[in-house]
C-alpha atoms as a PDB file:
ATOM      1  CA  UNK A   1       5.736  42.683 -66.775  1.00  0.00           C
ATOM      2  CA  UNK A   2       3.694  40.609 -63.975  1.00  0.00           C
ATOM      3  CA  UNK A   3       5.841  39.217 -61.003  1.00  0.00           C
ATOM      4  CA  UNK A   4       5.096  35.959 -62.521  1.00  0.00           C
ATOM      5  CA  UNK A   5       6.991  36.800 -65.510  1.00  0.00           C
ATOM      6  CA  UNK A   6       9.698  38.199 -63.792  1.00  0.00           C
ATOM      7  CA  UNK A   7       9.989  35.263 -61.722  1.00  0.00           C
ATOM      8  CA  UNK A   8      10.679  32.936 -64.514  1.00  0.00           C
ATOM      9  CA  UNK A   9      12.707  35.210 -66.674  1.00  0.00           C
ATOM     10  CA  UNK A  10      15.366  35.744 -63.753  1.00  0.00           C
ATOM     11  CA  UNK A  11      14.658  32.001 -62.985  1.00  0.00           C
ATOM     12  CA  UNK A  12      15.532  30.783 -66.541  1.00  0.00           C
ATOM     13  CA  UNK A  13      18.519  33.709 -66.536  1.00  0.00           C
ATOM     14  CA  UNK A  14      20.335  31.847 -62.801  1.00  0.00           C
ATOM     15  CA  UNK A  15      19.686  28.278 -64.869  1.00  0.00           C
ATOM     16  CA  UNK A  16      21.635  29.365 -67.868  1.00  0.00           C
ATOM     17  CA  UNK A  17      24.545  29.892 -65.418  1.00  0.00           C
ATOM     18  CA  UNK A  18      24.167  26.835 -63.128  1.00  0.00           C
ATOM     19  CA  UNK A  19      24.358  28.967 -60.522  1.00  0.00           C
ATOM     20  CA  UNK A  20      20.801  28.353 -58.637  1.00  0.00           C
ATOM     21  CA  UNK A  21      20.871  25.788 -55.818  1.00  0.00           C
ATOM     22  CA  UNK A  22      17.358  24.397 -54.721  1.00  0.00           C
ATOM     23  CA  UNK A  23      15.201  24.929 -53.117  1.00  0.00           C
ATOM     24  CA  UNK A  24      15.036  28.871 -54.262  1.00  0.00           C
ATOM     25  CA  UNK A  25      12.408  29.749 -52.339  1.00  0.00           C
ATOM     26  CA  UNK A  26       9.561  32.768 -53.499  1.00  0.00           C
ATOM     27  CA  UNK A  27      12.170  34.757 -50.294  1.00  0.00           C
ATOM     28  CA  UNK A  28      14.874  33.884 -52.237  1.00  0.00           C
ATOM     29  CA  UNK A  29      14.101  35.295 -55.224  1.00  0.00           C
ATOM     30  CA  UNK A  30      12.760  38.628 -53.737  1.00  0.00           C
ATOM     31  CA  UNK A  31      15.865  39.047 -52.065  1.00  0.00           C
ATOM     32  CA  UNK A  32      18.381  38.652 -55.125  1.00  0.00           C
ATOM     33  CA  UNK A  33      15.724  40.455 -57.300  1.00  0.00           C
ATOM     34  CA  UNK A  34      15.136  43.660 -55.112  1.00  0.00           C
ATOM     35  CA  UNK A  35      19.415  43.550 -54.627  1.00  0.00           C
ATOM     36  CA  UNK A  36      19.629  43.322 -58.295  1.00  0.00           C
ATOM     37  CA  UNK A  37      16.504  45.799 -59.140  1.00  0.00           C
ATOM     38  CA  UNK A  38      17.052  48.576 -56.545  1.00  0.00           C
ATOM     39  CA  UNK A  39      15.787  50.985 -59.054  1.00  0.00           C
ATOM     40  CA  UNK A  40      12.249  49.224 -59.452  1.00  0.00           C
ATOM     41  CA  UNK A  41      11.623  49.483 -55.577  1.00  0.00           C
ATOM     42  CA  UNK A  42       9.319  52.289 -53.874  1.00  0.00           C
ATOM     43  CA  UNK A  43      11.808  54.437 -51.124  1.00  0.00           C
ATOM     44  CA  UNK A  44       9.689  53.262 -48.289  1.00  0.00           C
ATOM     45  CA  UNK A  45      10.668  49.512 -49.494  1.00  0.00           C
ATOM     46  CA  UNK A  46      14.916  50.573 -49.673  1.00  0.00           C
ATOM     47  CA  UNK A  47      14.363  52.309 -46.284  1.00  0.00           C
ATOM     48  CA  UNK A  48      12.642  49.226 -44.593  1.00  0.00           C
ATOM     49  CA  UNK A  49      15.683  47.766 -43.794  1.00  0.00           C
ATOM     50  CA  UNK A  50      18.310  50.448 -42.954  1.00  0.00           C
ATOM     51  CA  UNK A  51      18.913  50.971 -39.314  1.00  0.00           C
ATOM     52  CA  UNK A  52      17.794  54.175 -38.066  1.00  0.00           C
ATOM     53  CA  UNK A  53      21.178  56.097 -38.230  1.00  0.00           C
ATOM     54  CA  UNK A  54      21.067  55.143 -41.711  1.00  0.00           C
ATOM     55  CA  UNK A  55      17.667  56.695 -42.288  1.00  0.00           C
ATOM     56  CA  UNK A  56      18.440  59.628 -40.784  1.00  0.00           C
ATOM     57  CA  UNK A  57      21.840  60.301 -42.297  1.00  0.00           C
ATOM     58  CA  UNK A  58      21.622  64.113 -43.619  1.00  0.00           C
ATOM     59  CA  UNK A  59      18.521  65.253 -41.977  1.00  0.00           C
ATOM     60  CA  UNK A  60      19.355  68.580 -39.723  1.00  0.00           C
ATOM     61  CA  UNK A  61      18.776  67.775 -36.059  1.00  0.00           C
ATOM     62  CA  UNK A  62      15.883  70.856 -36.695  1.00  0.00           C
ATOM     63  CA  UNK A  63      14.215  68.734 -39.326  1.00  0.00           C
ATOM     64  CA  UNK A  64      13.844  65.879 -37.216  1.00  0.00           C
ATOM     65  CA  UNK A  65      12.685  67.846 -34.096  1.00  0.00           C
ATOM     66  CA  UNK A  66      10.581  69.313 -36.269  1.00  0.00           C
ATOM     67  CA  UNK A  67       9.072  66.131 -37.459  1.00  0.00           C
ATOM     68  CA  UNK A  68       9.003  64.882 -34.020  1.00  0.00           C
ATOM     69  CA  UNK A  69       6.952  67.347 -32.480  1.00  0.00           C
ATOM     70  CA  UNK A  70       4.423  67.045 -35.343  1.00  0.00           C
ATOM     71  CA  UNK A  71       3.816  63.593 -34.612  1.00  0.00           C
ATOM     72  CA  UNK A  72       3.703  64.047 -30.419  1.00  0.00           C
ATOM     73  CA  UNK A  73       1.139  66.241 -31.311  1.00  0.00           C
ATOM     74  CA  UNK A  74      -0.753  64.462 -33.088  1.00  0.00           C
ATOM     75  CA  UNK A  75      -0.593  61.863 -30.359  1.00  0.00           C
END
């Protein structure tokens, strides 16, 4: 399915409810799509927006000194 497609199916799906107020904006629709389509999105897009305690939720305070002194190294 192209994003074009997609656009106008979940378009034509808000219309059928009345429940789209304009201007929905290209924004707006990623917004409600990616909320709606979690699933379809790559883990570095569902990360993006979490604040960093969130991101690093379960990691062992080893794995992230680990990964810390990796990248000072390789600075």
């Amino acid at each position: 399915m192209t994003m074009r497609t997609a656009v106008l199916n979940q378009l034509y799906e808000l219309y059928k409810k009345e429940v789209v107020v304009m201007p929905y904006t290209m924004n707006d629709f990623n917004r409600d799509f990616t909320r709606d389509h979690p699933h379809l999105l790559r883990p570095e897009e569902l990360l993006k927006d979490l604040p960093t305690e969130e991101r690093l939720k379960g990691l062992s305070p080893e794995i992230i000194e680990a990964y810390l002194s990796e990248l000072r190294k390789n600075n």
